[in-house]
Protein backbone atom coordinates (compact mmCIF):
# COMPACT_ATOMS: atom_id res chain seq x y z
CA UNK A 1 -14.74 1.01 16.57
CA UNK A 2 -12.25 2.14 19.17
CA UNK A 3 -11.82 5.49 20.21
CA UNK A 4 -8.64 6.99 17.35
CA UNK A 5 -8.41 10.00 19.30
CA UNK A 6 -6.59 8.29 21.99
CA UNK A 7 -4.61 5.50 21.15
CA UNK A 8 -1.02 5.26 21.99
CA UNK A 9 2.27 4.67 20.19
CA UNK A 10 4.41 2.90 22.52
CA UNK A 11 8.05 2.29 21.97
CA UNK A 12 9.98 -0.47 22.87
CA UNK A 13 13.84 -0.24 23.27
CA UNK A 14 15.56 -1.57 20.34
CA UNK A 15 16.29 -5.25 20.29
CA UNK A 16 19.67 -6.43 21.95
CA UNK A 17 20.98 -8.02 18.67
CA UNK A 18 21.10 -3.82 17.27
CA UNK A 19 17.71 -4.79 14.98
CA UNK A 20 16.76 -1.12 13.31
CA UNK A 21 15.65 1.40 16.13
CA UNK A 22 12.80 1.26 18.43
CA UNK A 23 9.55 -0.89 17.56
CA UNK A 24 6.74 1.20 17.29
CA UNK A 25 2.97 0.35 17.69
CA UNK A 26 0.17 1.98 16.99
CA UNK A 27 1.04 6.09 17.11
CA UNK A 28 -0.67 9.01 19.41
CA UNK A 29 -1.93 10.92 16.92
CA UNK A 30 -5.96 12.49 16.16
CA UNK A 31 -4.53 12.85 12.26
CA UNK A 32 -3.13 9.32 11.62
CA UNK A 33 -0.58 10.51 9.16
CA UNK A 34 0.82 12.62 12.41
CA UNK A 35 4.32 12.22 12.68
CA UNK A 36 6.48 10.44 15.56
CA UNK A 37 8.42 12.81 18.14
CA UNK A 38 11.11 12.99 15.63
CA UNK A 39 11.67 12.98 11.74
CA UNK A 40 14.12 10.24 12.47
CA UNK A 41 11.59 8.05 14.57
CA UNK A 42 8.96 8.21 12.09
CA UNK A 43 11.43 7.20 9.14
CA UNK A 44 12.22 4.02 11.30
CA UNK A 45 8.33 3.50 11.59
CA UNK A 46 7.73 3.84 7.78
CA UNK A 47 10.57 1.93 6.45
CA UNK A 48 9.90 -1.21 9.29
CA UNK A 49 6.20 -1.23 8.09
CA UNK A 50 7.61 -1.00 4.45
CA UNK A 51 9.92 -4.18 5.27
CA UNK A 52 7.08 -6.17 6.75
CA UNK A 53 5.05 -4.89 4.08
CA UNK A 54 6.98 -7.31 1.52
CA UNK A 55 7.35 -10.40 3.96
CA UNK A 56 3.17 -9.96 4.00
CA UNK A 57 3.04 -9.71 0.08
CA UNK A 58 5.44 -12.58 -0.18
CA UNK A 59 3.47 -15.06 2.56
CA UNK A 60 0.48 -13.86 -0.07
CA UNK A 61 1.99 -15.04 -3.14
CA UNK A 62 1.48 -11.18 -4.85
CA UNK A 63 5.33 -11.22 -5.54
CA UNK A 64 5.85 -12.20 -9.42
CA UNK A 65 9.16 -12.04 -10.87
CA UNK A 66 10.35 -8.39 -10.55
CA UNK A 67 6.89 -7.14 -10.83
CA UNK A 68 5.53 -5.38 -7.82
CA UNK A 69 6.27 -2.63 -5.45
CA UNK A 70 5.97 -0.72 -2.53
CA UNK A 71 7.05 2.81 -1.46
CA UNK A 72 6.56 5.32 1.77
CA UNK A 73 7.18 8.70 1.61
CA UNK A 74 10.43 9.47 3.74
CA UNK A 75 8.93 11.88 6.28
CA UNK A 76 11.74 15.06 6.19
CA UNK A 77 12.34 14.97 2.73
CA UNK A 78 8.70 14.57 0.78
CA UNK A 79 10.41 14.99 -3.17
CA UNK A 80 11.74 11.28 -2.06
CA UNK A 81 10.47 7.79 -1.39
CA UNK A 82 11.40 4.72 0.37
CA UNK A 83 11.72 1.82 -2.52
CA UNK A 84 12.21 -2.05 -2.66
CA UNK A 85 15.44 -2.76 -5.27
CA UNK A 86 14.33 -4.88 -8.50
CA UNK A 87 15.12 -8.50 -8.20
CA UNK A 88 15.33 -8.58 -4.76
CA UNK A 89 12.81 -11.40 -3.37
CA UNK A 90 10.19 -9.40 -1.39
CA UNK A 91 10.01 -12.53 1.04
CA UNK A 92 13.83 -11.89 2.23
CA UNK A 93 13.36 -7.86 2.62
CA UNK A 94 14.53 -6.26 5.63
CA UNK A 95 14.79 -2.62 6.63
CA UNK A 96 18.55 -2.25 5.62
CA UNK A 97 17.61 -3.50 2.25
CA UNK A 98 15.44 -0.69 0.91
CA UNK A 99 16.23 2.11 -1.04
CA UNK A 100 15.82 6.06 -1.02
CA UNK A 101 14.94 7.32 -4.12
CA UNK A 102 14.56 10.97 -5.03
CA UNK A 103 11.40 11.88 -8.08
CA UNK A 104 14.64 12.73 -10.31
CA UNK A 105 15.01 8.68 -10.03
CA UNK A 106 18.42 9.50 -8.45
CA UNK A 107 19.16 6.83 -5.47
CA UNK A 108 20.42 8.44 -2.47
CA UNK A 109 20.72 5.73 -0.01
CA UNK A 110 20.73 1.89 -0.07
CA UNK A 111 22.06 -0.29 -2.85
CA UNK A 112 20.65 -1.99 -6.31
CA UNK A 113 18.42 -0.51 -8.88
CA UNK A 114 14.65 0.46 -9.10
CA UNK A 115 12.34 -0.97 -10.85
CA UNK A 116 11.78 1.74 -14.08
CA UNK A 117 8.01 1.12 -13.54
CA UNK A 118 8.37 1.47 -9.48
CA UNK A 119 9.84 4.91 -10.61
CA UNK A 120 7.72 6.24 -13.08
CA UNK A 121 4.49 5.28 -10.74
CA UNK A 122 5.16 6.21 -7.38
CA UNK A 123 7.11 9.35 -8.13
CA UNK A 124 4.30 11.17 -10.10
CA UNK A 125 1.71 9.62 -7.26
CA UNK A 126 3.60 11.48 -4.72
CA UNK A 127 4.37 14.22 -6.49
CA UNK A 128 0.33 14.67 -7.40
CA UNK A 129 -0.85 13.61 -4.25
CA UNK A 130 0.27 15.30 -0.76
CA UNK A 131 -2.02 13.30 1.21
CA UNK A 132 -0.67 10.04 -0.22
CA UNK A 133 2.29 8.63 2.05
CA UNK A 134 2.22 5.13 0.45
CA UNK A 135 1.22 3.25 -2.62
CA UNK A 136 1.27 -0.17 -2.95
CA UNK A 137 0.89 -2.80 -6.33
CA UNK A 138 1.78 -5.69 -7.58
CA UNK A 139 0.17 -8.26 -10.23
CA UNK A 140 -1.91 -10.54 -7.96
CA UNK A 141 -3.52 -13.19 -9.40
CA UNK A 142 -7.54 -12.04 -8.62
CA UNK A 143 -6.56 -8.45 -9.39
CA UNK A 144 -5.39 -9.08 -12.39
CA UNK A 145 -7.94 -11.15 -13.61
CA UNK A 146 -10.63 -8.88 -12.69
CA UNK A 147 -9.12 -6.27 -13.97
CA UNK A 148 -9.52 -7.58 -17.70
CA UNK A 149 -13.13 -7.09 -17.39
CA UNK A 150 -12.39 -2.98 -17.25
CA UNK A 151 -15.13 -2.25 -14.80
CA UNK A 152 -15.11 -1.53 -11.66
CA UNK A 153 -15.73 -3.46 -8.60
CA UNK A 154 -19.31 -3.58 -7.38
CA UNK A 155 -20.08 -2.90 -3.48
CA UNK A 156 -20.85 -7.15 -3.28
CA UNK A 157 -19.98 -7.23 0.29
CA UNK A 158 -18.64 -5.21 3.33
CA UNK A 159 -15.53 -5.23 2.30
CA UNK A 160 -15.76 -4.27 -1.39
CA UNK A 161 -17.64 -1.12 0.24
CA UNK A 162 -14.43 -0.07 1.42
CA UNK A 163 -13.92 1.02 -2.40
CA UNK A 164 -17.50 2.22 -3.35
CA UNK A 165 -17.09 5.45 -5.14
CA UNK A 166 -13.35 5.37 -3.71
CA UNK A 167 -11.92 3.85 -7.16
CA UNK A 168 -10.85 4.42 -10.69
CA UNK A 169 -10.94 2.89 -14.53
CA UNK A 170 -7.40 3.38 -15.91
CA UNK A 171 -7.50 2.70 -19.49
CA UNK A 172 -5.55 5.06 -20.67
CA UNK A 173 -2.02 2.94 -21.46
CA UNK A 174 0.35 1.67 -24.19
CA UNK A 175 1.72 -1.28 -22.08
CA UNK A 176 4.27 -1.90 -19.91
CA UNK A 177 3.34 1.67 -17.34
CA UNK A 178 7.49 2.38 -17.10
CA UNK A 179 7.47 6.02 -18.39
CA UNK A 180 6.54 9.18 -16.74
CA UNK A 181 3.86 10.15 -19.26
CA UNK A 182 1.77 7.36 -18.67
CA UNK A 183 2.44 7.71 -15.07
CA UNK A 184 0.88 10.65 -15.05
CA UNK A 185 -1.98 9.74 -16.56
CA UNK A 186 -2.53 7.11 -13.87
CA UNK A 187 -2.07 10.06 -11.29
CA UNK A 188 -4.21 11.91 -12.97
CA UNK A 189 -6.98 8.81 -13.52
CA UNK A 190 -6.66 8.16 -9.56
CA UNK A 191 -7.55 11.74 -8.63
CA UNK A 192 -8.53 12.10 -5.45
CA UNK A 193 -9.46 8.42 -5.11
CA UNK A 194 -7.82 5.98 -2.99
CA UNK A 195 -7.51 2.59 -5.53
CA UNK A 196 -7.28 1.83 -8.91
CA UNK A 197 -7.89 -1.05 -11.21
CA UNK A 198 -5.40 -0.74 -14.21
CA UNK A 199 -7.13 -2.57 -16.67
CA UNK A 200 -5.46 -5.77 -18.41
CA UNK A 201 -2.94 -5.05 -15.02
CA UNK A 202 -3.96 -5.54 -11.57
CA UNK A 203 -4.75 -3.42 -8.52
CA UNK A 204 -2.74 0.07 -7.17
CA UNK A 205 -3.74 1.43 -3.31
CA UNK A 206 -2.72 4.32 -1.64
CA UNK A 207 -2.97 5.74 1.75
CA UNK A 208 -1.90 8.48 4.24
CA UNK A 209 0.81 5.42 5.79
CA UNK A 210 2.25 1.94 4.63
CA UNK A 211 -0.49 0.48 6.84
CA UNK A 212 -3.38 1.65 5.23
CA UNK A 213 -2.23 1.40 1.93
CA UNK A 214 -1.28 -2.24 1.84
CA UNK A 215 -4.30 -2.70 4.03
CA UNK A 216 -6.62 -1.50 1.07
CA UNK A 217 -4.19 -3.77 -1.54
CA UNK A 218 -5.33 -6.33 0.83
CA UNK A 219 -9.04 -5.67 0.99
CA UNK A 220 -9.41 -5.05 -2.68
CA UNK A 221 -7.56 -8.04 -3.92
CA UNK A 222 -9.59 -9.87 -1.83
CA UNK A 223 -12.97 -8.55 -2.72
CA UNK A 224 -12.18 -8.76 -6.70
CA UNK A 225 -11.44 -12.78 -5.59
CA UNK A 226 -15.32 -12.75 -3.72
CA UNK A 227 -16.68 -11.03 -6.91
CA UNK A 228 -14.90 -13.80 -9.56
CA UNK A 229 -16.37 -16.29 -7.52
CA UNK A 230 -19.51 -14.94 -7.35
CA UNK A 231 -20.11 -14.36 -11.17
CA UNK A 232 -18.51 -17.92 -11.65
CA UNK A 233 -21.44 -19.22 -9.54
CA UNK A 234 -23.79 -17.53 -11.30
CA UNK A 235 -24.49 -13.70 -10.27
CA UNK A 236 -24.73 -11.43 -7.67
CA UNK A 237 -26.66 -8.92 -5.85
CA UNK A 238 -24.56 -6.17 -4.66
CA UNK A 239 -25.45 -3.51 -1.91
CA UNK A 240 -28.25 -0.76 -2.60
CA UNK A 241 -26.15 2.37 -2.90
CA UNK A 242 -27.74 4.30 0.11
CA UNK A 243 -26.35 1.07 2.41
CA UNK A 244 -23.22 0.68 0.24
CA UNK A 245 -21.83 4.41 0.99
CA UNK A 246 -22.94 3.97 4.52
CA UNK A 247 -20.84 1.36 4.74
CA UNK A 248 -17.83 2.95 3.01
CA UNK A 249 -18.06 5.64 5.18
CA UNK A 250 -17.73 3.30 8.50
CA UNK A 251 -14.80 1.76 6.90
CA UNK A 252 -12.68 3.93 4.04
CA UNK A 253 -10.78 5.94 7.19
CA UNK A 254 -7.21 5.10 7.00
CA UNK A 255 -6.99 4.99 11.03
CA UNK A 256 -9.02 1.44 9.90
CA UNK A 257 -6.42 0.37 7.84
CA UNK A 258 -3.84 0.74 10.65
CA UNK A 259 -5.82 -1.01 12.97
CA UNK A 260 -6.18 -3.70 10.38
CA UNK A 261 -2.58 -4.10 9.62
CA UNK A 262 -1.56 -4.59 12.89
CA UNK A 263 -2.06 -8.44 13.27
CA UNK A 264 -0.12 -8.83 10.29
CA UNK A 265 2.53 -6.63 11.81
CA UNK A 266 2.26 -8.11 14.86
CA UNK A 267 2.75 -12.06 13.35
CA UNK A 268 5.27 -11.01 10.76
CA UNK A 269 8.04 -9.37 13.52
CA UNK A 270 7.26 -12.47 16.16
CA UNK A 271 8.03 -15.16 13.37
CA UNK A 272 10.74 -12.94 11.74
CA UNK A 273 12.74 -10.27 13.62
CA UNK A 274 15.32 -10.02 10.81
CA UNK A 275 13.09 -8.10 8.69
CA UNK A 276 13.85 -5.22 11.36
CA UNK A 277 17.79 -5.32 10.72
């Protein structure tokens, strides 16, 4: 595991066709949620990893209807969030096309309208939660499906350690989650754990930064896939606990989830620079 006490955040001048500010790689930072120099550099880092963010969940097929979202706390103003518009295919997002939304649900920069469940979610998740900069869900197909079986995920291999004792049960619903009642209770379910499993719903990750939260929506959709497979086959065996939290503690660190994001980053801005406009 490299060294996270002294890697670098390089910037890049902006592209010559006036793309959105600098391009910014990993950060210089011992707390990973550190901010850039400025407020206004580090709100061009969150809302280009936000952008990206939805060209990744798009290429993943996790985009379903209007279902789904993604939001980053803006970085001067922490009562507000960064937001995807409703309807707008997450496989054509761009940095110019997301939203600012204050936890009154009033918009206060960017055009369209929020999702009511987008709303209700993220805004009590921030609100509860000062470590959490990001939250990411959407209704992905293995997700959902496991999360029907309202139990949570077993530590089957070295990545579903990532969540061992890092995840939560929420049962606690009346359907569609678009009010801020039962998005509290979902704040309050999550606690201070980093994933969720809403059951009969899908999959919810947070994280200190859009990196490490979409990282663990990555992770976990993919270990509830090895875990239906596994059952399907048969059974399982899944780690002794003692190796399990070992494990989890090697890998839960968001600085892992940055460093894991970054190839996707890295593709996603060489094959498409307009989702930096």
């Amino acid at each position: 595991m490299p060294n996270t006490t002294t890697l670098r955040r390089d910037e890049r001048t902006a592209p010559a066709d006036g793309r959105s500010g600098a391009i910014a790689t990993i950060g210089e930072r011992k707390d990973v949620a550190f901010p850039c120099q400025t407020v206004e550099k580090e709100r061009i880092y969150r809302k280009q990893r936000l952008a990206v963010a939805f060209r990744i969940f798009a290429e993943k097929d996790f985009e379903l209807g209007a279902a789904g979202h993604i939001t980053v706390r803006d970085p001067e103003h922490h009562d507000r969030f960064w937001v995807n518009p409703v309807m707008f295919p997450f496989g054509e997002m761009r940095v110019s096309d997301l939203m600012l939304v204050d936890h009154t649900g009033r918009i206060l920069e960017g055009e369209g309208q929020i999702n009511p469940a987008a709303f209700a979610i993220h805004s009590r998740l921030h609100a509860e939660r000062p470590d959490v900069n990001a939250a990411a869900h959407s209704h992905s197909i293995y997700g959902k499906t496991w999360s029907a079986f309202g139990r949570l995920l077993p530590p089957l291999t070295q990545d579903a350690a990532i969540f061992h004792g890092d995840h939560v049960i929420f049962d606690n619903f009346s359907g569609v989650l678009d009010n801020l009642d039962e998005a509290q209770r979902l704040a309050n379910a999550l606690g201070d754990k980093r994933a969720a499993i809403l059951q009969n719903h899908g999959i919810l990750t947070v994280g200190q930064t859009v990196e490490s939260a979409v990282w663990r929506y990555l992770a976990f959709e993919d270990a509830c896939r090895v875990q239906l497979l596994a059952e399907a086959a048969g059974g399982s065996t899944p780690m002794p606990d003692d190796i399990a939290e070992k494990t989890h503690r090697h890998l839960e660190s968001d600085m892992v989830g940055v460093f894991s994001f970054e190839p996707y980053w890295r593709s996603m801005i060489a094959r498409h620079p307009e989702v930096l406009d």
